[in-house]
PDB file of N, CA and C in Angstrom:
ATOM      1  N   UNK A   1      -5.662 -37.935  18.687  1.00  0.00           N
ATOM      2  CA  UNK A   1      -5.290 -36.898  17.738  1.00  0.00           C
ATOM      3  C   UNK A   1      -4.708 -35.708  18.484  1.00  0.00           C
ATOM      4  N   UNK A   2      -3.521 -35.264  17.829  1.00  0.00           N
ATOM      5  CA  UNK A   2      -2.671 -34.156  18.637  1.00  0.00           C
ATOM      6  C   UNK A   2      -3.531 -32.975  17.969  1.00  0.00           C
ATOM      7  N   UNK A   3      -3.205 -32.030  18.538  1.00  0.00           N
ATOM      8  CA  UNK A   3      -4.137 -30.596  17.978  1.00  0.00           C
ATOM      9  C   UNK A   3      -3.201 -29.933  17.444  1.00  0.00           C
ATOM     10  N   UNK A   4      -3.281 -29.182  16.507  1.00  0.00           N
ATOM     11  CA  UNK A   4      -1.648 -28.155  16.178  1.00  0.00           C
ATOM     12  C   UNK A   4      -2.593 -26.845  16.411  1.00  0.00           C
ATOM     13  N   UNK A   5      -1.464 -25.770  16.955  1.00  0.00           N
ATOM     14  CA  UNK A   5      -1.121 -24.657  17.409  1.00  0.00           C
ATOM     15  C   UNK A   5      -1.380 -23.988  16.147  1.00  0.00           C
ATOM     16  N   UNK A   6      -2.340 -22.861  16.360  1.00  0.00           N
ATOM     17  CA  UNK A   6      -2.352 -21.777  15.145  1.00  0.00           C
ATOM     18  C   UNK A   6      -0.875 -21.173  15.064  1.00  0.00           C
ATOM     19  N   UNK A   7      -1.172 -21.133  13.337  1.00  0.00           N
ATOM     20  CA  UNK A   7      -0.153 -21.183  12.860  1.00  0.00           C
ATOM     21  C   UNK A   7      -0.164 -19.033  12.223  1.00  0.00           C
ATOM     22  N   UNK A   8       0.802 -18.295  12.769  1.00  0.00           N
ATOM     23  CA  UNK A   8       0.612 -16.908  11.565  1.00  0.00           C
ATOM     24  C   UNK A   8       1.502 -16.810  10.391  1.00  0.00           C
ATOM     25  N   UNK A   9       1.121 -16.640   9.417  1.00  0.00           N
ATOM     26  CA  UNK A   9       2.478 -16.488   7.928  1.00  0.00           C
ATOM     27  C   UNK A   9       2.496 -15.004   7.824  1.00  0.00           C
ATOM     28  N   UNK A  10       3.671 -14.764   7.338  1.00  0.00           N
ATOM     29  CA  UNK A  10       3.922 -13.433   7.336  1.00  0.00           C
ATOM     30  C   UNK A  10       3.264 -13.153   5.660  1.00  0.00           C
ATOM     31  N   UNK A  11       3.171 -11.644   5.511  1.00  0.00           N
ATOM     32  CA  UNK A  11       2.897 -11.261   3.997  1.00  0.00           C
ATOM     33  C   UNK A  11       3.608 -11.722   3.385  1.00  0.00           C
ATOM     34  N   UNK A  12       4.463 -12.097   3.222  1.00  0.00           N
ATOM     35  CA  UNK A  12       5.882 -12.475   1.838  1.00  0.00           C
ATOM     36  C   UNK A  12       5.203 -13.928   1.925  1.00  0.00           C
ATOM     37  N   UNK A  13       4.986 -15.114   2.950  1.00  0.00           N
ATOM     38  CA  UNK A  13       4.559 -16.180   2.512  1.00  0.00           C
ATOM     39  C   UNK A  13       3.727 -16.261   1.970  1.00  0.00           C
ATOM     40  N   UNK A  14       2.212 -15.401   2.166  1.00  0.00           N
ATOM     41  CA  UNK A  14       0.969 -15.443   1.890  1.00  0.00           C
ATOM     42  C   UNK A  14       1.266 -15.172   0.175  1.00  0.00           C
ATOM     43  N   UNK A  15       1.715 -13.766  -0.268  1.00  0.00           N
ATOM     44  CA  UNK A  15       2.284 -13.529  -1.361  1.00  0.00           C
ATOM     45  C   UNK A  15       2.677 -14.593  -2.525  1.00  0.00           C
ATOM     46  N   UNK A  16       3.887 -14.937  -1.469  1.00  0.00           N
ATOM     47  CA  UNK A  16       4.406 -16.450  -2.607  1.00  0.00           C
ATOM     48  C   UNK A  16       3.673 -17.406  -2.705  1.00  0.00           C
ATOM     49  N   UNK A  17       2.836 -17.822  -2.214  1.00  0.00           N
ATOM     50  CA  UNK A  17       1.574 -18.906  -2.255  1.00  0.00           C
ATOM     51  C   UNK A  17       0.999 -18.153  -3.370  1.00  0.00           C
ATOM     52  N   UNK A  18       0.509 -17.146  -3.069  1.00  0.00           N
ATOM     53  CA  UNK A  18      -0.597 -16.714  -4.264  1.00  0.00           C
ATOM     54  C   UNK A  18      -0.256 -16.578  -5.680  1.00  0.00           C
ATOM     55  N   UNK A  19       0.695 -16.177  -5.564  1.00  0.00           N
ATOM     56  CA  UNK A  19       1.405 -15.634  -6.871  1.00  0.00           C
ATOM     57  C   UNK A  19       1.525 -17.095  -7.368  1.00  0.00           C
ATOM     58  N   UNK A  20       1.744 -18.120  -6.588  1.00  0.00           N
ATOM     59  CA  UNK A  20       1.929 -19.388  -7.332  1.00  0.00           C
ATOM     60  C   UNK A  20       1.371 -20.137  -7.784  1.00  0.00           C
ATOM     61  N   UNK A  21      -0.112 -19.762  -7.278  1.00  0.00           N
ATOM     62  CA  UNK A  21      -1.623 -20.358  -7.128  1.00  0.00           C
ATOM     63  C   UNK A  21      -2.018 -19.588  -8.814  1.00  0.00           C
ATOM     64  N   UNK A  22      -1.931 -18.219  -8.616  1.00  0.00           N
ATOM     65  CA  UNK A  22      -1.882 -17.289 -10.247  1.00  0.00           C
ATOM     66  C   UNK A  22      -1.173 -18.035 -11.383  1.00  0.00           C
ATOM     67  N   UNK A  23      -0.756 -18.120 -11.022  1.00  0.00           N
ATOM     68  CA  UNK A  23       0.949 -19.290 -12.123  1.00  0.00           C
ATOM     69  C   UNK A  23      -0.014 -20.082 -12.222  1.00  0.00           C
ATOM     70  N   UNK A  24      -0.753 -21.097 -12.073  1.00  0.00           N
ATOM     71  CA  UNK A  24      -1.469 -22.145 -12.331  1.00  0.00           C
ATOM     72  C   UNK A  24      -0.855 -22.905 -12.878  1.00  0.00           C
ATOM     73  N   UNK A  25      -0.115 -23.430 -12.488  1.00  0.00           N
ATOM     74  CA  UNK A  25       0.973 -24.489 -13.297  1.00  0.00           C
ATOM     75  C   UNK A  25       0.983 -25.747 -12.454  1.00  0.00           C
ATOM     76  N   UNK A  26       0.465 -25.549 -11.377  1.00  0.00           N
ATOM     77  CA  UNK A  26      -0.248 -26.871  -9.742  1.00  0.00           C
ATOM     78  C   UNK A  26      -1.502 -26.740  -9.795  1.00  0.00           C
ATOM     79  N   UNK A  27      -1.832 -28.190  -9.202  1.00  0.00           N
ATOM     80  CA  UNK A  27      -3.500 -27.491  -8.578  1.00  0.00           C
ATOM     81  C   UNK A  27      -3.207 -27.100  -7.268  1.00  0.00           C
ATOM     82  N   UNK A  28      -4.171 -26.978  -6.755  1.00  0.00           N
ATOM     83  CA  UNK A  28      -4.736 -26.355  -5.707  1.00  0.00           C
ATOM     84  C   UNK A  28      -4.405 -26.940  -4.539  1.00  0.00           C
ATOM     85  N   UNK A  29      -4.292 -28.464  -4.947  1.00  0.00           N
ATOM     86  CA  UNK A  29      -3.591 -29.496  -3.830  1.00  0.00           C
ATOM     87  C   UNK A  29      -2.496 -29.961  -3.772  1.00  0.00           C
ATOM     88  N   UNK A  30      -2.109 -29.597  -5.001  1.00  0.00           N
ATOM     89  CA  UNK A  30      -0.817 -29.224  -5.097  1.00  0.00           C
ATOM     90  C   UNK A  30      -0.046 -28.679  -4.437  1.00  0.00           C
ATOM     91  N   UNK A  31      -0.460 -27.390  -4.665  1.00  0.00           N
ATOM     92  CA  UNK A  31       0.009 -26.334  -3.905  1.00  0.00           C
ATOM     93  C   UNK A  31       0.197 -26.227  -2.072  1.00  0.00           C
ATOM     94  N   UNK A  32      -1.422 -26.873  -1.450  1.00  0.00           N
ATOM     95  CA  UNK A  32      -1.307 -27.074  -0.350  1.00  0.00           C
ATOM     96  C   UNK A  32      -0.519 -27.909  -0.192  1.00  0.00           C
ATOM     97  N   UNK A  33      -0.461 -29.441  -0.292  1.00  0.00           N
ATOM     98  CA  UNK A  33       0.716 -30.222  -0.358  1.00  0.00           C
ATOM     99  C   UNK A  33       1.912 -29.144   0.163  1.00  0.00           C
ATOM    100  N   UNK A  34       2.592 -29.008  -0.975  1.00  0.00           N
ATOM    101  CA  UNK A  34       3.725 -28.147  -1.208  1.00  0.00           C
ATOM    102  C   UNK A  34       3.747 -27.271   0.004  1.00  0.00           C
ATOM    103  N   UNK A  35       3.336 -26.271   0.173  1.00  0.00           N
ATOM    104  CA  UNK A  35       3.296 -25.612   1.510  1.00  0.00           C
ATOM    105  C   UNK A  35       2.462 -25.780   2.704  1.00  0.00           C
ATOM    106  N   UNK A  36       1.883 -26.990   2.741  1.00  0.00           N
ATOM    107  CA  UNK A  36       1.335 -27.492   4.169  1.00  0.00           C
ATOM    108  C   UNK A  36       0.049 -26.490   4.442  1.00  0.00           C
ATOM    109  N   UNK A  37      -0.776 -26.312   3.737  1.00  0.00           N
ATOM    110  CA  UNK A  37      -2.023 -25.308   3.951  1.00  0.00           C
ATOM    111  C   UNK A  37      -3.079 -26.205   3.349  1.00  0.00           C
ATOM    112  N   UNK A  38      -4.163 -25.927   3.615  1.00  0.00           N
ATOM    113  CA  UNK A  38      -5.211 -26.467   3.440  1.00  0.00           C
ATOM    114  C   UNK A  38      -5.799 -25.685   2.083  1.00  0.00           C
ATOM    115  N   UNK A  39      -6.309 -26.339   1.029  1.00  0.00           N
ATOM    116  CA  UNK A  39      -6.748 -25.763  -0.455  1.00  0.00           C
ATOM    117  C   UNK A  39      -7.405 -24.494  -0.242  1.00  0.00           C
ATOM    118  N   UNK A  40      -8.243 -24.317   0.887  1.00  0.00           N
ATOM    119  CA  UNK A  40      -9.268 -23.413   1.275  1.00  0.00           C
ATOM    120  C   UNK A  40      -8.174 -21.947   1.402  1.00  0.00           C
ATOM    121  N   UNK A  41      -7.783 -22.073   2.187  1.00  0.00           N
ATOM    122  CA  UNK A  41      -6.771 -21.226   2.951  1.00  0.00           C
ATOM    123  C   UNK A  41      -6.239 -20.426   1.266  1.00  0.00           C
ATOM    124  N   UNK A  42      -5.658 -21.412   0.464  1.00  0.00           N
ATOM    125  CA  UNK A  42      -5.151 -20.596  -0.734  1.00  0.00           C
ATOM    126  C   UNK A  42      -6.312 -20.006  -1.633  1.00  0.00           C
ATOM    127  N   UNK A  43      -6.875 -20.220  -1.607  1.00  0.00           N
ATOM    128  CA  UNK A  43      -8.292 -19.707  -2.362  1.00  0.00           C
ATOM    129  C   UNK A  43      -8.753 -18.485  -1.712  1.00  0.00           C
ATOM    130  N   UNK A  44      -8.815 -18.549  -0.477  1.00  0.00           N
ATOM    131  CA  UNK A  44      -9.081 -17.497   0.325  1.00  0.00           C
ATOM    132  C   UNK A  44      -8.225 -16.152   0.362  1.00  0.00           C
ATOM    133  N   UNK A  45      -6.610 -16.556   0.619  1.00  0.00           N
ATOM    134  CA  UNK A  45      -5.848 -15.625   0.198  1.00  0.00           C
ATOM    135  C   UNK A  45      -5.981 -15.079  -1.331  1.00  0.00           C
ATOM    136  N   UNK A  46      -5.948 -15.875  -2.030  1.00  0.00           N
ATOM    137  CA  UNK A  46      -5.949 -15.505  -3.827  1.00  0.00           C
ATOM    138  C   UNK A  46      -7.186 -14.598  -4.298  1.00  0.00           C
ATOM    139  N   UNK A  47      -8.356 -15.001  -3.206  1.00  0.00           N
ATOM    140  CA  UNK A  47      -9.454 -14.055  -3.450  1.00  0.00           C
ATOM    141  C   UNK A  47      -9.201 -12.403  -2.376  1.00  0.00           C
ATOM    142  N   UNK A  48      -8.638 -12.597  -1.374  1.00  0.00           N
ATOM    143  CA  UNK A  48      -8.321 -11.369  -0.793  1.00  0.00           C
ATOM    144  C   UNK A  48      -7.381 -10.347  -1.523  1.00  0.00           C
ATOM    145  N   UNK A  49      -6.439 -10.823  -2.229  1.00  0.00           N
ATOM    146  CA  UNK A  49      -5.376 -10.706  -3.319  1.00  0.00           C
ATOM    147  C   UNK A  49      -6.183 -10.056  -3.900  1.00  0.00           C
ATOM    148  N   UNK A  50      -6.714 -10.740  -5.173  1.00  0.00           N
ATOM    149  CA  UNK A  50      -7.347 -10.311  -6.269  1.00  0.00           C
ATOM    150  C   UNK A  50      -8.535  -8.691  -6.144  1.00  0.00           C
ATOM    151  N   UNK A  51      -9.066  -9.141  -4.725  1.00  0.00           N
ATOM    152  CA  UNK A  51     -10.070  -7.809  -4.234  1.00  0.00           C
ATOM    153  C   UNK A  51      -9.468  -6.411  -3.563  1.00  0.00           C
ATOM    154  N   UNK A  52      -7.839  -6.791  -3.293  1.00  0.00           N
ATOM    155  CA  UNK A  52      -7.281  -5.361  -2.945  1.00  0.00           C
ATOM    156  C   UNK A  52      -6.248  -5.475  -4.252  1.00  0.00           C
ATOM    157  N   UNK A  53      -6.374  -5.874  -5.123  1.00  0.00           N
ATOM    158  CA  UNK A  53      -5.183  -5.256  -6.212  1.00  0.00           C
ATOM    159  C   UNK A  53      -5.218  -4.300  -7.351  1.00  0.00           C
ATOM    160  N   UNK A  54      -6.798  -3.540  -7.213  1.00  0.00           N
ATOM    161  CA  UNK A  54      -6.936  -2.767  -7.681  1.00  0.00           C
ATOM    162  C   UNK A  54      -6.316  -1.432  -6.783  1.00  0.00           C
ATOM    163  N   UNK A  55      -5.911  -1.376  -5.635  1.00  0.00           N
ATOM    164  CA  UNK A  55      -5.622  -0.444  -4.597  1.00  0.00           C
ATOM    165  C   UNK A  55      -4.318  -0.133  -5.103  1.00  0.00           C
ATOM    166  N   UNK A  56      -3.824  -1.361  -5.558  1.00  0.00           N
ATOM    167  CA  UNK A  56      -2.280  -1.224  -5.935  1.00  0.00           C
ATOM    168  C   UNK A  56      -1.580   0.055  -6.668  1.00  0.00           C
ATOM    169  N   UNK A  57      -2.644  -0.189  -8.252  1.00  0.00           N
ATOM    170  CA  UNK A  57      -2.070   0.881  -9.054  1.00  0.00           C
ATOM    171  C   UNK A  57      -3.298   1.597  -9.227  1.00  0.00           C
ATOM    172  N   UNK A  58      -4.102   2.197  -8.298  1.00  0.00           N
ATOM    173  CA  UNK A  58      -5.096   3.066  -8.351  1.00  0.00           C
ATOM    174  C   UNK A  58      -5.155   3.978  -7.253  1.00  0.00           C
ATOM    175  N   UNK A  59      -6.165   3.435  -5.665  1.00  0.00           N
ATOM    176  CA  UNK A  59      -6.121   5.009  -4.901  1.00  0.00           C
ATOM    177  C   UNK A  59      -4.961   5.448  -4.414  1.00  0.00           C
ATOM    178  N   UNK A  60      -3.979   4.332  -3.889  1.00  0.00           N
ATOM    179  CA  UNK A  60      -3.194   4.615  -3.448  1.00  0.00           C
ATOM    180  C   UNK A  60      -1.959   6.246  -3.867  1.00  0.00           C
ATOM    181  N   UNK A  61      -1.808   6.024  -4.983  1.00  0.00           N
ATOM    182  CA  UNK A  61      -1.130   6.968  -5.725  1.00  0.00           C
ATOM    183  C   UNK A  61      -1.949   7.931  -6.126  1.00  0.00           C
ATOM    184  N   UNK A  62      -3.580   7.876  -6.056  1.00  0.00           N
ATOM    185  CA  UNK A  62      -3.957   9.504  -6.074  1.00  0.00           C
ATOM    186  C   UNK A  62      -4.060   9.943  -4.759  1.00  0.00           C
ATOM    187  N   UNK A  63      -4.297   9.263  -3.585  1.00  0.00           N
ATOM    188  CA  UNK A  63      -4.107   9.591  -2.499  1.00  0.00           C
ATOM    189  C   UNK A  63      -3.015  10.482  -1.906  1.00  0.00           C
ATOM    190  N   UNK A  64      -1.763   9.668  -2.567  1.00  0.00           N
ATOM    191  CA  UNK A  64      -0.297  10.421  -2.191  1.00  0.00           C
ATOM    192  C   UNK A  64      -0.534  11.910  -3.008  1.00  0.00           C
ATOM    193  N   UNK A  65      -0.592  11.390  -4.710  1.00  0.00           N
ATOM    194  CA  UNK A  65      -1.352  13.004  -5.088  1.00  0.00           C
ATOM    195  C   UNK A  65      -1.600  14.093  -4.764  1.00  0.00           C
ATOM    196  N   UNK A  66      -3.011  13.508  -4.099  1.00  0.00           N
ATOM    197  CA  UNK A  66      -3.775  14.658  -3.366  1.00  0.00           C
ATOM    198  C   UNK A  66      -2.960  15.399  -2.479  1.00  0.00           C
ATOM    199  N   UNK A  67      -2.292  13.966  -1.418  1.00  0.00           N
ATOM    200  CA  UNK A  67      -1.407  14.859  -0.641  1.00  0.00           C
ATOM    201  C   UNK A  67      -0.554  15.836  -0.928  1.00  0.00           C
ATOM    202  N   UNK A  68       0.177  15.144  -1.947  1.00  0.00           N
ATOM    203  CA  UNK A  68       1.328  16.647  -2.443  1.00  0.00           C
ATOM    204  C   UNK A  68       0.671  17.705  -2.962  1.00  0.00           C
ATOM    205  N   UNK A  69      -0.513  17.637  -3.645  1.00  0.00           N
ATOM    206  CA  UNK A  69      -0.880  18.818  -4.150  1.00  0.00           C
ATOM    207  C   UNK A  69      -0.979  19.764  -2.772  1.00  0.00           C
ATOM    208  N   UNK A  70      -1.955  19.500  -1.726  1.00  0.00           N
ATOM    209  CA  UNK A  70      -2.573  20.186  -0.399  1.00  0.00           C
ATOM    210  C   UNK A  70      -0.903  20.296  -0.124  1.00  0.00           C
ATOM    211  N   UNK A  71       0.021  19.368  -0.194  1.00  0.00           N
ATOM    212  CA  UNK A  71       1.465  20.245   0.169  1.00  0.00           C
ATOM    213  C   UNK A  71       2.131  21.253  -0.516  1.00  0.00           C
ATOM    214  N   UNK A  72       1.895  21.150  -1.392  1.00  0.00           N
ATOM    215  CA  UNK A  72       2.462  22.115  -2.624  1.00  0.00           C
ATOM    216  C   UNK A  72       1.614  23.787  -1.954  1.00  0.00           C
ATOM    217  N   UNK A  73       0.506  23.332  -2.172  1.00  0.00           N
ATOM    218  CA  UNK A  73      -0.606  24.900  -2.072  1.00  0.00           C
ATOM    219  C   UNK A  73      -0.138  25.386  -0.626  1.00  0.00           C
ATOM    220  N   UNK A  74       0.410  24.542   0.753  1.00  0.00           N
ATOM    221  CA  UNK A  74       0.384  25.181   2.003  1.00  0.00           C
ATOM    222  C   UNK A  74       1.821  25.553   1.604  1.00  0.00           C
ATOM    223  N   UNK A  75       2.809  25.423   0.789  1.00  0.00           N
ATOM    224  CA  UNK A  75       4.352  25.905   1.263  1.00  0.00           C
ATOM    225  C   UNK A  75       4.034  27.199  -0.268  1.00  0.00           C
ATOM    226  N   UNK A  76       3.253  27.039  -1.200  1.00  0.00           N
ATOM    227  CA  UNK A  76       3.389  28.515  -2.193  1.00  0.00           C
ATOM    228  C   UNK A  76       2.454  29.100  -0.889  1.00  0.00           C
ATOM    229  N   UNK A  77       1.319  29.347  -0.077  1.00  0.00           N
ATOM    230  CA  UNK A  77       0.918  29.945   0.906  1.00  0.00           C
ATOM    231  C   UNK A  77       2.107  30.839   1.542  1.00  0.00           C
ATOM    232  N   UNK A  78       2.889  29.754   2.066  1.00  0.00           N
ATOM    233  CA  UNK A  78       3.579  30.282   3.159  1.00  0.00           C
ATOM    234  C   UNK A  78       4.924  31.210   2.461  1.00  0.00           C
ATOM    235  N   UNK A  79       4.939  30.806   0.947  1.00  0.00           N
ATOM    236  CA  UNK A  79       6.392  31.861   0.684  1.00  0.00           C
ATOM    237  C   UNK A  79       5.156  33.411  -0.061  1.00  0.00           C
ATOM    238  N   UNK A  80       4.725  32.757   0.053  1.00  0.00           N
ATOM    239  CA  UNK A  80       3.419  34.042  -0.576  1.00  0.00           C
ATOM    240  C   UNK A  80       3.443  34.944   0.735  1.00  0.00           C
ATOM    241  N   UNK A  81       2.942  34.582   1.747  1.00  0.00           N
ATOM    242  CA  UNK A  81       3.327  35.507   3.466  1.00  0.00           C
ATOM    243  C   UNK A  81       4.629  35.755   3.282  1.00  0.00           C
ATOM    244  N   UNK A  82       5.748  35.194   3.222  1.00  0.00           N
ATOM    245  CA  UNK A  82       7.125  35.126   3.654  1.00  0.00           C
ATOM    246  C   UNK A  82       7.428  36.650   2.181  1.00  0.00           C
ATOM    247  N   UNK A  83       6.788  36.760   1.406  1.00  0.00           N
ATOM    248  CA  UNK A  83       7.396  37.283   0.020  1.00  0.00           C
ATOM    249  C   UNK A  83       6.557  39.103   1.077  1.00  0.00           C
ATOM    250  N   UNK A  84       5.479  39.106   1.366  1.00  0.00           N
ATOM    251  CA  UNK A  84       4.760  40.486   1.616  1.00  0.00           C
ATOM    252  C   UNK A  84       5.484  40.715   3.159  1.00  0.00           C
ATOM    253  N   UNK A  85       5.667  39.704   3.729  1.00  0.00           N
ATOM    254  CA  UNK A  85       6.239  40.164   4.876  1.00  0.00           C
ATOM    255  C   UNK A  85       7.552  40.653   4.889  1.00  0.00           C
ATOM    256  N   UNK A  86       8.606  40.707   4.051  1.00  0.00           N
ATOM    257  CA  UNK A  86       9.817  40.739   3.493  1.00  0.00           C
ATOM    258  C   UNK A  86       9.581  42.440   2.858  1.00  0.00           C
ATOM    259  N   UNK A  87       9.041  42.242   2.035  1.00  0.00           N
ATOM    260  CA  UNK A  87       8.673  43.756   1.578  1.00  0.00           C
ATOM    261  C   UNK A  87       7.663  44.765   1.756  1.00  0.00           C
ATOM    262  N   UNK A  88       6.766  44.027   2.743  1.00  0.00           N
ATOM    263  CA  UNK A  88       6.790  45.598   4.082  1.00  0.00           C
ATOM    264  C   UNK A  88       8.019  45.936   5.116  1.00  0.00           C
ATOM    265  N   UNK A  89       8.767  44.779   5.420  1.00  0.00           N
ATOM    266  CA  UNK A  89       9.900  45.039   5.837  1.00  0.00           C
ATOM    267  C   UNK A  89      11.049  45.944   5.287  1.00  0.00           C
ATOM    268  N   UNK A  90      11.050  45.677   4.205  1.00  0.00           N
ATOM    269  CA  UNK A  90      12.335  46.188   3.112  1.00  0.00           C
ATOM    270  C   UNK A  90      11.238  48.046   3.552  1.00  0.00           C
ATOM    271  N   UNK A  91      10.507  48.096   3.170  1.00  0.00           N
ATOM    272  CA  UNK A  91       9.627  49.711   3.000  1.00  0.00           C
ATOM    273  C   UNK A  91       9.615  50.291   4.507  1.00  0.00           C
ATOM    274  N   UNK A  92       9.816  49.426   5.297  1.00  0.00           N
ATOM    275  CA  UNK A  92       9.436  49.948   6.618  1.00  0.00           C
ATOM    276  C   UNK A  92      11.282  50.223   7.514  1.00  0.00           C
ATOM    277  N   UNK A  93      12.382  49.666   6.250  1.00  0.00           N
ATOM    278  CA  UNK A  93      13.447  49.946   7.067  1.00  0.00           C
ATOM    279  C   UNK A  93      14.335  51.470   5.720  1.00  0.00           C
ATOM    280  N   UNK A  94      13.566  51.109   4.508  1.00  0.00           N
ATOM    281  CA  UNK A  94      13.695  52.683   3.933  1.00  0.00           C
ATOM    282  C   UNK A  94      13.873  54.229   4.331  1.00  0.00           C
ATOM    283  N   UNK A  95      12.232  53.794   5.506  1.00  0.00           N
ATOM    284  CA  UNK A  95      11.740  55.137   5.839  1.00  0.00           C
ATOM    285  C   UNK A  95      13.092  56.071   6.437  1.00  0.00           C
TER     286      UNK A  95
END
């Protein structure tokens, strides 16, 4: 028996497996068949899938959120300085 060489799939393969495995329109051995993976392997991905796809349309985008807000508050900060420093200037070239 020859041994085969670990094999890495990129995200887009892992993806299209799963999404196809979701489709349920094959079984499972099907599917391996079809792309040369072992049933396990797709089950495994489809369950890793399923446990980060709440990340998708949830923290992720309050995360960014948050960020812009904390960006928003440091640049009104900084024109808030930029606005008093301007007009002690303007008063201090009056005199």
């Amino acid at each position: 028996m020859s041994r085969r060489d670990r094999r890495k799939f990129t995200a887009a393969f892992k993806t299209e497996v799963v999404l196809e495995a979701l489709k349920e329109r094959k079984t499972l051995s099907e599917l391996a068949q079809q792309f040369d993976l072992h049933p396990n392997q797709i089950s495994a991905w489809k369950k890793e899938f399923l446990t980060g796809a709440s990340e998708v349309f949830g923290s992720s985008l309050d995360t960014e959120r948050e960020a812009l807000e904390k960006k928003q508050e440091e640049l009104y900060r900084q024109i808030g300085k930029l606005q008093v420093e301007n007009d002690f200037l303007k008063k201090t070239l009056r005199r």
